[in-house]
Every structure is written in structure tokens, then in C-alpha cells.
PDB file of N, CA and C in Angstrom:
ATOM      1  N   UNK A   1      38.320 -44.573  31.285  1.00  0.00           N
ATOM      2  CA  UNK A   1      38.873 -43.243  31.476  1.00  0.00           C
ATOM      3  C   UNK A   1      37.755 -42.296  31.877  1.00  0.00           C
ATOM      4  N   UNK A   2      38.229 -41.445  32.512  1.00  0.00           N
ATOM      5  CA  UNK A   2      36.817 -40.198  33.363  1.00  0.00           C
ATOM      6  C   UNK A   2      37.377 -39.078  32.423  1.00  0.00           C
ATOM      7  N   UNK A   3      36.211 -38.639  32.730  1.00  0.00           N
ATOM      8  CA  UNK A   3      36.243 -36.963  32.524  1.00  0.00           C
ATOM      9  C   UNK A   3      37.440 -36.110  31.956  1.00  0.00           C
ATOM     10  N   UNK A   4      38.319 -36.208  32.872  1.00  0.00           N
ATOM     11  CA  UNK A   4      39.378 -35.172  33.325  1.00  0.00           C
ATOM     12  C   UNK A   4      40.569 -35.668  31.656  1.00  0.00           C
ATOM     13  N   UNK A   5      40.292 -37.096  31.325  1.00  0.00           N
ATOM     14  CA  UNK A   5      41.042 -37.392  30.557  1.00  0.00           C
ATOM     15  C   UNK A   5      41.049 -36.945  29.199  1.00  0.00           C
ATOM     16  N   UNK A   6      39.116 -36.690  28.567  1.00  0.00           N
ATOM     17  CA  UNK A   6      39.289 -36.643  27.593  1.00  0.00           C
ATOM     18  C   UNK A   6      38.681 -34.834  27.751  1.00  0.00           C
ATOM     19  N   UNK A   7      39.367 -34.187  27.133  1.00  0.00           N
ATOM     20  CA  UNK A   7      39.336 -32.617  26.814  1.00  0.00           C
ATOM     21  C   UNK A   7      38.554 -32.423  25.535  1.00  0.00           C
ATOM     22  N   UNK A   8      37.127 -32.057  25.473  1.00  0.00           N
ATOM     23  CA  UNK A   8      36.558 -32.409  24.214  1.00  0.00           C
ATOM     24  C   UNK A   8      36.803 -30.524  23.554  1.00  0.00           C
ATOM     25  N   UNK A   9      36.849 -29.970  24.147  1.00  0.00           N
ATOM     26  CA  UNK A   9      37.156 -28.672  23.810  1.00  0.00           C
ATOM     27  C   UNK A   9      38.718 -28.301  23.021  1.00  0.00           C
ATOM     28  N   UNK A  10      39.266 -29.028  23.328  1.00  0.00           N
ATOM     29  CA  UNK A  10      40.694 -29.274  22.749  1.00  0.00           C
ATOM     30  C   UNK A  10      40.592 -30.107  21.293  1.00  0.00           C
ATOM     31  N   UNK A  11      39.582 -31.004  21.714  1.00  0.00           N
ATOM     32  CA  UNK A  11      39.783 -32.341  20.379  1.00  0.00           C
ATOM     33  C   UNK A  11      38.359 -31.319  19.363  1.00  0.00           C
ATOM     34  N   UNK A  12      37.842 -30.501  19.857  1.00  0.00           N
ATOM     35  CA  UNK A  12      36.987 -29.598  18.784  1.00  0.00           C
ATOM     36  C   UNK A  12      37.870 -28.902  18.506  1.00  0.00           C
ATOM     37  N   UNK A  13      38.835 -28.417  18.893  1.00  0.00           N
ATOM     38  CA  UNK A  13      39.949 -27.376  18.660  1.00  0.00           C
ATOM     39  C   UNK A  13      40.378 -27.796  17.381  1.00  0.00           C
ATOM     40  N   UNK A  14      41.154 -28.910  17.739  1.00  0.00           N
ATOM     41  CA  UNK A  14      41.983 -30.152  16.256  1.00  0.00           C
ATOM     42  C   UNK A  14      40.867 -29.902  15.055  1.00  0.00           C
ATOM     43  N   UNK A  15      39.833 -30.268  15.204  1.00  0.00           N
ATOM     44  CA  UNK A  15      38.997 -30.931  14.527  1.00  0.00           C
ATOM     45  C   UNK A  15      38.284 -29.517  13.368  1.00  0.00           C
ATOM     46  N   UNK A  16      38.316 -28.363  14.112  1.00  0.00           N
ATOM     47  CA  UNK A  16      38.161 -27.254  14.002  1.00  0.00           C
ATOM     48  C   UNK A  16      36.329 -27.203  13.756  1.00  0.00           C
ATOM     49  N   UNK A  17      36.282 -27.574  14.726  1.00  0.00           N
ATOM     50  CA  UNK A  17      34.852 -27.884  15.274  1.00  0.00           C
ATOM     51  C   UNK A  17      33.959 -26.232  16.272  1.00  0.00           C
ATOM     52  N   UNK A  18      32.993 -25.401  16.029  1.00  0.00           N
ATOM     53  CA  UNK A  18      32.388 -25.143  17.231  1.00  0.00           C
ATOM     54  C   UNK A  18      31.546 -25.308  17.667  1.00  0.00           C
ATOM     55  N   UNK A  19      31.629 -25.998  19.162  1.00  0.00           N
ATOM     56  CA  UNK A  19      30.528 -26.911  20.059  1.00  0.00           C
ATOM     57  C   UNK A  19      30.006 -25.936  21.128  1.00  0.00           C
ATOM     58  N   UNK A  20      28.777 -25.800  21.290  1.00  0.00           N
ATOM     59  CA  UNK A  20      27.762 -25.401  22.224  1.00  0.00           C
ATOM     60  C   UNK A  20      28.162 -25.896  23.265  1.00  0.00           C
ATOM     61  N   UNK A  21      28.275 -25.015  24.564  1.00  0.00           N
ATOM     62  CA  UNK A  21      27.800 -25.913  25.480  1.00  0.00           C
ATOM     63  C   UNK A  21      27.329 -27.472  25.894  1.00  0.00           C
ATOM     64  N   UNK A  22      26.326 -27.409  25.738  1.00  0.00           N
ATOM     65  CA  UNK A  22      25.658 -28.484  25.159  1.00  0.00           C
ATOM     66  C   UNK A  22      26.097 -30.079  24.640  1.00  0.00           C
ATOM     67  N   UNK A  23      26.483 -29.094  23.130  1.00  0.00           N
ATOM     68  CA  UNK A  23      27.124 -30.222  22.524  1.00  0.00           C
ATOM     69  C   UNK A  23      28.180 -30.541  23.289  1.00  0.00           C
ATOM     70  N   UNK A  24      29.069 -30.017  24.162  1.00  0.00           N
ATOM     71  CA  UNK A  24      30.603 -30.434  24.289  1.00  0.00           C
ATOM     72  C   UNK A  24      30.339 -31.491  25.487  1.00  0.00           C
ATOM     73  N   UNK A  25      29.194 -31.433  26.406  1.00  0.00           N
ATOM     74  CA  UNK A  25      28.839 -32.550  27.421  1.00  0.00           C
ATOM     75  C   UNK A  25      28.150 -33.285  26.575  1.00  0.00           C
ATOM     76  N   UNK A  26      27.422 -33.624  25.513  1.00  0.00           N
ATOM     77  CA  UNK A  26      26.845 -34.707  24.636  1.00  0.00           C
ATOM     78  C   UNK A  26      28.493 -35.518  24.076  1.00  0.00           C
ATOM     79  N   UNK A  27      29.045 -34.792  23.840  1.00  0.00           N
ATOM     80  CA  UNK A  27      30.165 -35.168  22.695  1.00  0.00           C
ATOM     81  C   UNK A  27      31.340 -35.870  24.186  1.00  0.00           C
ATOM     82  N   UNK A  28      31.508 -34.969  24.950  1.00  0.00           N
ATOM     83  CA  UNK A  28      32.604 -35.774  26.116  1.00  0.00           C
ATOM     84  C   UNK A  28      31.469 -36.710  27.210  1.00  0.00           C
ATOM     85  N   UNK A  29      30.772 -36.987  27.009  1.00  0.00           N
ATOM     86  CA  UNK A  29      30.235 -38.243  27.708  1.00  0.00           C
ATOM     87  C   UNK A  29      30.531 -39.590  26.311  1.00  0.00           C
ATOM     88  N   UNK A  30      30.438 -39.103  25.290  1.00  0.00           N
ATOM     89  CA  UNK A  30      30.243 -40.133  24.024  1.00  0.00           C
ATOM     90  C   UNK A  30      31.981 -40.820  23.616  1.00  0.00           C
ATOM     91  N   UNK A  31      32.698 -39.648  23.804  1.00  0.00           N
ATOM     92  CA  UNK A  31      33.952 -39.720  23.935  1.00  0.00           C
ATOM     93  C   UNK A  31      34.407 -40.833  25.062  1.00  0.00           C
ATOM     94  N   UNK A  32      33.948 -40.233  26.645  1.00  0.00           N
ATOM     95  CA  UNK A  32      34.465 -41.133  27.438  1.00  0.00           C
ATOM     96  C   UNK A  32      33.816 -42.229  27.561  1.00  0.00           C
ATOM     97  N   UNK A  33      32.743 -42.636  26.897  1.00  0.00           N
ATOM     98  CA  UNK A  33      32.499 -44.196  26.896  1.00  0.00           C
ATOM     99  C   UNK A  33      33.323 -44.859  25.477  1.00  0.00           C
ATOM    100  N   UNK A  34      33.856 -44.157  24.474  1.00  0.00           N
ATOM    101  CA  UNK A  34      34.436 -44.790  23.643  1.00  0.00           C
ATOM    102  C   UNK A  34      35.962 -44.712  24.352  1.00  0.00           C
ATOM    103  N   UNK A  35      36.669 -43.945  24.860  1.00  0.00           N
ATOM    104  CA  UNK A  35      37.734 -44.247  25.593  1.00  0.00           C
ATOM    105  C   UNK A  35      38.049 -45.730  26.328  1.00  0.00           C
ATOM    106  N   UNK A  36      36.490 -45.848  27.441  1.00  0.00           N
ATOM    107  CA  UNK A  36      36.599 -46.778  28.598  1.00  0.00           C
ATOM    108  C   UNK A  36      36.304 -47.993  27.766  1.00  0.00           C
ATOM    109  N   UNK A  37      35.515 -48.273  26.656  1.00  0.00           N
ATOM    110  CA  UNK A  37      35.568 -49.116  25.816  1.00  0.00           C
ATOM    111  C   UNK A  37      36.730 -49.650  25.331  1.00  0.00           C
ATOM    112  N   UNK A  38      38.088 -49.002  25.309  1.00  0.00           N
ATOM    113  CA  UNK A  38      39.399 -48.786  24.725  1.00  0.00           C
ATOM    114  C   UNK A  38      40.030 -49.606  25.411  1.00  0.00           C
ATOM    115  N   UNK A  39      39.786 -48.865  26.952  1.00  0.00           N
ATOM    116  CA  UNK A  39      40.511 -49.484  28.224  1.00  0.00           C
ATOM    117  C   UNK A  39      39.927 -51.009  28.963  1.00  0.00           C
ATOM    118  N   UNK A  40      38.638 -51.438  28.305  1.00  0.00           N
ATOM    119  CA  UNK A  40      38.131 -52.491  28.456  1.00  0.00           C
ATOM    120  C   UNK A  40      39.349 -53.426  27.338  1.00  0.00           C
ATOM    121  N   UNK A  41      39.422 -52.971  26.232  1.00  0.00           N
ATOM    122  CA  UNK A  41      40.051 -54.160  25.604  1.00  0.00           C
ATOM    123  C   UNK A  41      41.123 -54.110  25.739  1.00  0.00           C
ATOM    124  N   UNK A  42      41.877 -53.214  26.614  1.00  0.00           N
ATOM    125  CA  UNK A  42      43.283 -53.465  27.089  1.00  0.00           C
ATOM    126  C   UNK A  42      43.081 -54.599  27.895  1.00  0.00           C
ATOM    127  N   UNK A  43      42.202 -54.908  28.804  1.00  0.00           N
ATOM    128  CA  UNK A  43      42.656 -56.128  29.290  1.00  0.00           C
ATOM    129  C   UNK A  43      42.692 -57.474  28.852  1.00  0.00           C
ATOM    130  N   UNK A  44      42.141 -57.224  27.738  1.00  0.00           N
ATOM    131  CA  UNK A  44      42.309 -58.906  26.922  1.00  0.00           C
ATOM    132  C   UNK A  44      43.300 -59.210  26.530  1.00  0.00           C
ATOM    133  N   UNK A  45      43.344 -60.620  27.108  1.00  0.00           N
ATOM    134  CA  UNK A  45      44.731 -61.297  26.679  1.00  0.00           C
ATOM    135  C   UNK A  45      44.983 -61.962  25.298  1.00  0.00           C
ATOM    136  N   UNK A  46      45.726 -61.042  24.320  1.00  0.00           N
ATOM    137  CA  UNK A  46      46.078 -61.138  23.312  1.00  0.00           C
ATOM    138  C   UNK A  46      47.476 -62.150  22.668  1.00  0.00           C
ATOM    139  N   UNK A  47      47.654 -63.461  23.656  1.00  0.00           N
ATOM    140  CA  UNK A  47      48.882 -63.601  23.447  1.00  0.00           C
ATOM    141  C   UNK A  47      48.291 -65.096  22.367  1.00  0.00           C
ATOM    142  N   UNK A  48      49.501 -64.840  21.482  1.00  0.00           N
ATOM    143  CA  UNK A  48      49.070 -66.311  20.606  1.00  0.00           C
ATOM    144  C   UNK A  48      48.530 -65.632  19.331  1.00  0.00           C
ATOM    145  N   UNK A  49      47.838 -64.686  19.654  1.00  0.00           N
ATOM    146  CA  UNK A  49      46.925 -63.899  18.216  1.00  0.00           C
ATOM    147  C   UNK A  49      47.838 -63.114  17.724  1.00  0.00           C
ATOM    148  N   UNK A  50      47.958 -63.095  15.768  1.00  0.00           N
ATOM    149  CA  UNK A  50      48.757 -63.055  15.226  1.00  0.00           C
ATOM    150  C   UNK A  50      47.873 -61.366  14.845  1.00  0.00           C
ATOM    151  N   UNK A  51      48.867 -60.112  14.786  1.00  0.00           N
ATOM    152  CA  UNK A  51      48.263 -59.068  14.536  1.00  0.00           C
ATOM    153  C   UNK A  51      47.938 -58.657  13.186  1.00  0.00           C
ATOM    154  N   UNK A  52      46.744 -58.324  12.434  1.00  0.00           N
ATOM    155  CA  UNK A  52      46.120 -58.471  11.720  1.00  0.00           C
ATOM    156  C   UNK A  52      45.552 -56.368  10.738  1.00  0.00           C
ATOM    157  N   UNK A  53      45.560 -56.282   9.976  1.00  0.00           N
ATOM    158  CA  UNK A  53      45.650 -55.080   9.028  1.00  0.00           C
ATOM    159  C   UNK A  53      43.881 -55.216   9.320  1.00  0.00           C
ATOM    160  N   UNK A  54      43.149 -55.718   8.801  1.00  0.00           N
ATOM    161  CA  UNK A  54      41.938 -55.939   8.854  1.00  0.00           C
ATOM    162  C   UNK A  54      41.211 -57.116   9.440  1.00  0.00           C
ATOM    163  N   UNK A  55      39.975 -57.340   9.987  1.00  0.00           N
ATOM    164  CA  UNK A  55      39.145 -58.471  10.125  1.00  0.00           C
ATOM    165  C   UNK A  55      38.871 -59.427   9.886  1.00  0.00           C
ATOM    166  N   UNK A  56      38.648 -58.994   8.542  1.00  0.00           N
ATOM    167  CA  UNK A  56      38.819 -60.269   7.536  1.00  0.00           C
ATOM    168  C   UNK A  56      39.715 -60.061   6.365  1.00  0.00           C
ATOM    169  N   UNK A  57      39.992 -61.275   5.995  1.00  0.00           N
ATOM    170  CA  UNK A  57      40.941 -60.792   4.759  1.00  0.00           C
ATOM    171  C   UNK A  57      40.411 -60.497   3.420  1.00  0.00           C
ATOM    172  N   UNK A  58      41.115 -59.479   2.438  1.00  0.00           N
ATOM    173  CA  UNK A  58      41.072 -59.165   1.144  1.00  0.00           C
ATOM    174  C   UNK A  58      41.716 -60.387   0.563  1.00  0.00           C
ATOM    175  N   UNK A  59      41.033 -59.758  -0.594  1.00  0.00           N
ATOM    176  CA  UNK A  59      42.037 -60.344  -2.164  1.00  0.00           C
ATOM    177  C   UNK A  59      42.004 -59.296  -3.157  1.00  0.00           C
ATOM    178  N   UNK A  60      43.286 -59.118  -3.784  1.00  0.00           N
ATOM    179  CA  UNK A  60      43.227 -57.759  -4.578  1.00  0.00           C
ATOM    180  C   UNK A  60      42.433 -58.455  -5.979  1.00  0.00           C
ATOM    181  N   UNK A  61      41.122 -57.665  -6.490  1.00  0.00           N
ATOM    182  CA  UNK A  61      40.691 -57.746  -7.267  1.00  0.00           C
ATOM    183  C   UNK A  61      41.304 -56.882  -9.057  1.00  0.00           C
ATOM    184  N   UNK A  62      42.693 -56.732  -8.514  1.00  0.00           N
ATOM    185  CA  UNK A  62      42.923 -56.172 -10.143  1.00  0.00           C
ATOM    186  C   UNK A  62      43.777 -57.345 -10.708  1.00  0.00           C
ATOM    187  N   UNK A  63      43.759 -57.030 -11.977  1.00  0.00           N
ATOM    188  CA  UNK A  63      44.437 -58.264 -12.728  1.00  0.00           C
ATOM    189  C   UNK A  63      45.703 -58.360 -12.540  1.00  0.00           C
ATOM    190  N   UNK A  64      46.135 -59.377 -12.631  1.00  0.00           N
ATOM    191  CA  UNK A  64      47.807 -59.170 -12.691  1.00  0.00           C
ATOM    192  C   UNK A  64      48.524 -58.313 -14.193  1.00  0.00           C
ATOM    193  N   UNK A  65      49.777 -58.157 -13.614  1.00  0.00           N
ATOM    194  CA  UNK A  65      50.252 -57.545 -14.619  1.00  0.00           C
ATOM    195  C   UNK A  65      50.738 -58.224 -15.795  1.00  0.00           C
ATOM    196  N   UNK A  66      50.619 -58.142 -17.104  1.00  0.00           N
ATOM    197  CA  UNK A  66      50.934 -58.782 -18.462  1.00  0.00           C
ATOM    198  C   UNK A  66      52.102 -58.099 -19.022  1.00  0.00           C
ATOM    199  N   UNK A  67      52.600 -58.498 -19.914  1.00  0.00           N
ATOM    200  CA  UNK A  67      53.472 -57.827 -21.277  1.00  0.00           C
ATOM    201  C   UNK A  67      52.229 -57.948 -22.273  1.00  0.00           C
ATOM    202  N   UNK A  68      52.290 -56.826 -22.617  1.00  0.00           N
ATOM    203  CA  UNK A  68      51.582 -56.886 -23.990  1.00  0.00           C
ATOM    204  C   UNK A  68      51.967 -55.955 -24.598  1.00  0.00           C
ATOM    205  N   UNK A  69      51.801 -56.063 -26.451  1.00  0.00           N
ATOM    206  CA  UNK A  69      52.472 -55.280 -27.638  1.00  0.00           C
ATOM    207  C   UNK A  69      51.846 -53.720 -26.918  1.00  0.00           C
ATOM    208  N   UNK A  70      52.496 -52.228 -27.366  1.00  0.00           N
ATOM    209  CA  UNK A  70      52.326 -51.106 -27.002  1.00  0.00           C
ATOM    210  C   UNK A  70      52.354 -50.551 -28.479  1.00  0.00           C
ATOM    211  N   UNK A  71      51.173 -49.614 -27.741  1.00  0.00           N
ATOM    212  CA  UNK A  71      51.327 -48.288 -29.399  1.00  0.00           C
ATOM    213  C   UNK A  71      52.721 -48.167 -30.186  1.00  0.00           C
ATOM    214  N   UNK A  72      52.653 -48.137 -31.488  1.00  0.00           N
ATOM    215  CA  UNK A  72      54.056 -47.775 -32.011  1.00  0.00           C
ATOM    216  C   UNK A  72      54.381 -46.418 -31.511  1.00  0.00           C
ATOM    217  N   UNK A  73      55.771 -46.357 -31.709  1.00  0.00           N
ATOM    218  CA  UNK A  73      55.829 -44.970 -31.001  1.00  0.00           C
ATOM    219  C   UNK A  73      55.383 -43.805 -32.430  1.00  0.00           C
ATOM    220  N   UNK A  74      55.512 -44.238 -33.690  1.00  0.00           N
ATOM    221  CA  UNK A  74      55.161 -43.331 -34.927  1.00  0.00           C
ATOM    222  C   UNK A  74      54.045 -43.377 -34.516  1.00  0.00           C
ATOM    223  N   UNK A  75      53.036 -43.951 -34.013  1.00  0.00           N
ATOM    224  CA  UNK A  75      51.141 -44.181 -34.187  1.00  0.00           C
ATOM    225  C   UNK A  75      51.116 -42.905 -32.830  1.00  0.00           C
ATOM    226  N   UNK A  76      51.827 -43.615 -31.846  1.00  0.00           N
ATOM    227  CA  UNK A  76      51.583 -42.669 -30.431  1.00  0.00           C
ATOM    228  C   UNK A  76      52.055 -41.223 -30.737  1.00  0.00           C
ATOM    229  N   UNK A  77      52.464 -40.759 -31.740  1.00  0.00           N
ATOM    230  CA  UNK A  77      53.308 -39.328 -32.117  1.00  0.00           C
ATOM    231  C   UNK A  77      52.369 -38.859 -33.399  1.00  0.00           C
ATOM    232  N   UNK A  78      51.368 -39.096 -33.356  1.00  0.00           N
ATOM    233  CA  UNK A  78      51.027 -38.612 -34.902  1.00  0.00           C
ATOM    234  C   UNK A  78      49.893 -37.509 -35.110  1.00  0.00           C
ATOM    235  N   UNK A  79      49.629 -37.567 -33.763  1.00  0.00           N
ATOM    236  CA  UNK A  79      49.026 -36.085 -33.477  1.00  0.00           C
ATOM    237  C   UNK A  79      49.442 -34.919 -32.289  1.00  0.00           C
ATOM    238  N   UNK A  80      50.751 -35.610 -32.148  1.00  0.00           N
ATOM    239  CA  UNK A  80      51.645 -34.456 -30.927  1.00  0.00           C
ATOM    240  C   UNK A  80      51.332 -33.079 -31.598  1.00  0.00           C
ATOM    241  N   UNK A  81      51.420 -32.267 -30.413  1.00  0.00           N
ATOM    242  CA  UNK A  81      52.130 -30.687 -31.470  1.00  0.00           C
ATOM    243  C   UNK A  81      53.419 -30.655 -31.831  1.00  0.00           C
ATOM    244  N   UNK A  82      54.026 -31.171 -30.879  1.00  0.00           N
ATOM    245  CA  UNK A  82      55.590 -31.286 -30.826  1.00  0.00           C
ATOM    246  C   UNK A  82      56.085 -32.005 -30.488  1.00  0.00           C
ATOM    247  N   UNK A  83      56.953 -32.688 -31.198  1.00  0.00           N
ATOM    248  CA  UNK A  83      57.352 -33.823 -31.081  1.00  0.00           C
ATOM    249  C   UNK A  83      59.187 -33.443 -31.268  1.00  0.00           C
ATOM    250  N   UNK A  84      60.443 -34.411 -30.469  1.00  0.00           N
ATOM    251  CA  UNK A  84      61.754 -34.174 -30.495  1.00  0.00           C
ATOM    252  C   UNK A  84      61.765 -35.739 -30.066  1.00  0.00           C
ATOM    253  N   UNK A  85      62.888 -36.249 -31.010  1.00  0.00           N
ATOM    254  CA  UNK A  85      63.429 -37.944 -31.056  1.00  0.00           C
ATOM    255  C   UNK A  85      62.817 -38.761 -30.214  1.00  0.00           C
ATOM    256  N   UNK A  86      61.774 -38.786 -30.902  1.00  0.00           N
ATOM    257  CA  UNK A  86      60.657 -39.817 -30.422  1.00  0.00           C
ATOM    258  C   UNK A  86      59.925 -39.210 -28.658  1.00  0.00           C
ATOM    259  N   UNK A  87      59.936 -38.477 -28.875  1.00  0.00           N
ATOM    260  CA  UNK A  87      59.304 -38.014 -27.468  1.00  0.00           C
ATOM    261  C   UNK A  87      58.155 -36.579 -27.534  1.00  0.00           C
ATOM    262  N   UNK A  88      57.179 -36.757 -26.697  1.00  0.00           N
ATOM    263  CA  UNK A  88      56.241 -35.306 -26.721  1.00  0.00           C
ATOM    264  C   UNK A  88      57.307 -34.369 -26.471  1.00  0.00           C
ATOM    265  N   UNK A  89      57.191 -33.136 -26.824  1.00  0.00           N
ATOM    266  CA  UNK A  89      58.011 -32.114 -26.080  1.00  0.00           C
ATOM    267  C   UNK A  89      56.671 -31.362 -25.495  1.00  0.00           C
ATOM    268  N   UNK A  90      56.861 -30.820 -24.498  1.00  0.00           N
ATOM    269  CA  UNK A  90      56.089 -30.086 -23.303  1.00  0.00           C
ATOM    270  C   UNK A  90      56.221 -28.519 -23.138  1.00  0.00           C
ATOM    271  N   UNK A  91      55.536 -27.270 -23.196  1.00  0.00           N
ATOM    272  CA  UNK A  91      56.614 -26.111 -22.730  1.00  0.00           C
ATOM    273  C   UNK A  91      56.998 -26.004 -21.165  1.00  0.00           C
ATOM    274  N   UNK A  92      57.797 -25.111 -21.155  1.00  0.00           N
ATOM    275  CA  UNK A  92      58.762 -25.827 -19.532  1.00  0.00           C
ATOM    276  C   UNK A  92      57.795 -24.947 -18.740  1.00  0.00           C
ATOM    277  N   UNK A  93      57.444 -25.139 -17.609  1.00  0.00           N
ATOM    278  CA  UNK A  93      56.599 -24.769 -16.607  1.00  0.00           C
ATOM    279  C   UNK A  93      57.321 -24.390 -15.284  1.00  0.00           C
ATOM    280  N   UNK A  94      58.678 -24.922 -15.132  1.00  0.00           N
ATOM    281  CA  UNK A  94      58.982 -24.852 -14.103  1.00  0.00           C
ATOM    282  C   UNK A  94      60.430 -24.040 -14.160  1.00  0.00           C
ATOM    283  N   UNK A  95      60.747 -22.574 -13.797  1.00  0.00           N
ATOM    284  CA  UNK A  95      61.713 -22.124 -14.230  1.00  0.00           C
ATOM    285  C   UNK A  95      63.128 -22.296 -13.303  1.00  0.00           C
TER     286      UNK A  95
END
């Protein structure tokens, strides 16, 4: 992609960026080689390749989930301020 495509004055706009002079031809030359880079891998033929979230793959490192025994609810209530049939009571916040 050239020039005309990428508007770096616009994408500082979004970004809420203000660019010098300067900067805005440093920043849209850097831009349009990451564009034409873009348009380079449009031409690879992607057929057969299965589309992919990441590079390589994860594994979720948290534990799985268990049942296990829970606070009594008398133990979990025994320093509420306020407490109503087995539950915290809250003051209402939202009118």
C-alpha cells in the first residue's frame, strides 16, 4: 500500500496522538511498510491450514474445578453487622 492509503494524521487523530511534522512522515513511512508487509501475506496460499487463536498452543494452567466442604453458613455470619435468614444484609445503594 502507498502513501495515499494510510492517513497517519487521522490514525493520530483515533489514537489522540500530537505528531510534529516530522513525526507524521517518520510514523507514515513506518505505517506503510507495515501495511505492504500486510499485503505481502495476502498472497500466501493459505489453503489446507487450519486457522489458529495463537502460534503456539496454551494449556490453561489453573486447577480444575473441585467440590469441596464450604464455610458453615453460622461460621461465615459471625461477624456480619447485619445479618437477615442466613444472608449479609447490605444498605441499598441503588434507589
Amino acid at each position: 500500500m502507498s502513501a495515499p492509503h494510510c492517513d497517519v494524521k487521522y490514525v493520530a487523530r483515533l489514537a489522540r496522538l500530537e505528531l510534529t511534522p516530522d513525526e507524521e512522515r517518520k510514523l507514515g513511512g513506518q505505517l506503510n511498510a507495515i501495511l505492504d508487509y500486510f499485503a505481502k501475506l495476502r498472497e500466501l496460499d493459505v489453503t489446507g491450514i487450519e486457522p489458529m487463536a495463537h502460534a503456539v498452543p496454551l494449556a490453561n494452567i489453573t486447577r480444575p474445578d473441585e467440590v469441596r466442604p464450604s464455610l458453615p453458613t453460622a461460621e461465615a455470619l459471625r461477624n456480619a453487622p447485619a445479618q437477615a435468614n442466613g444472608l449479609f444484609t447490605v444498605p441499598k445503594i441503588v434507589e
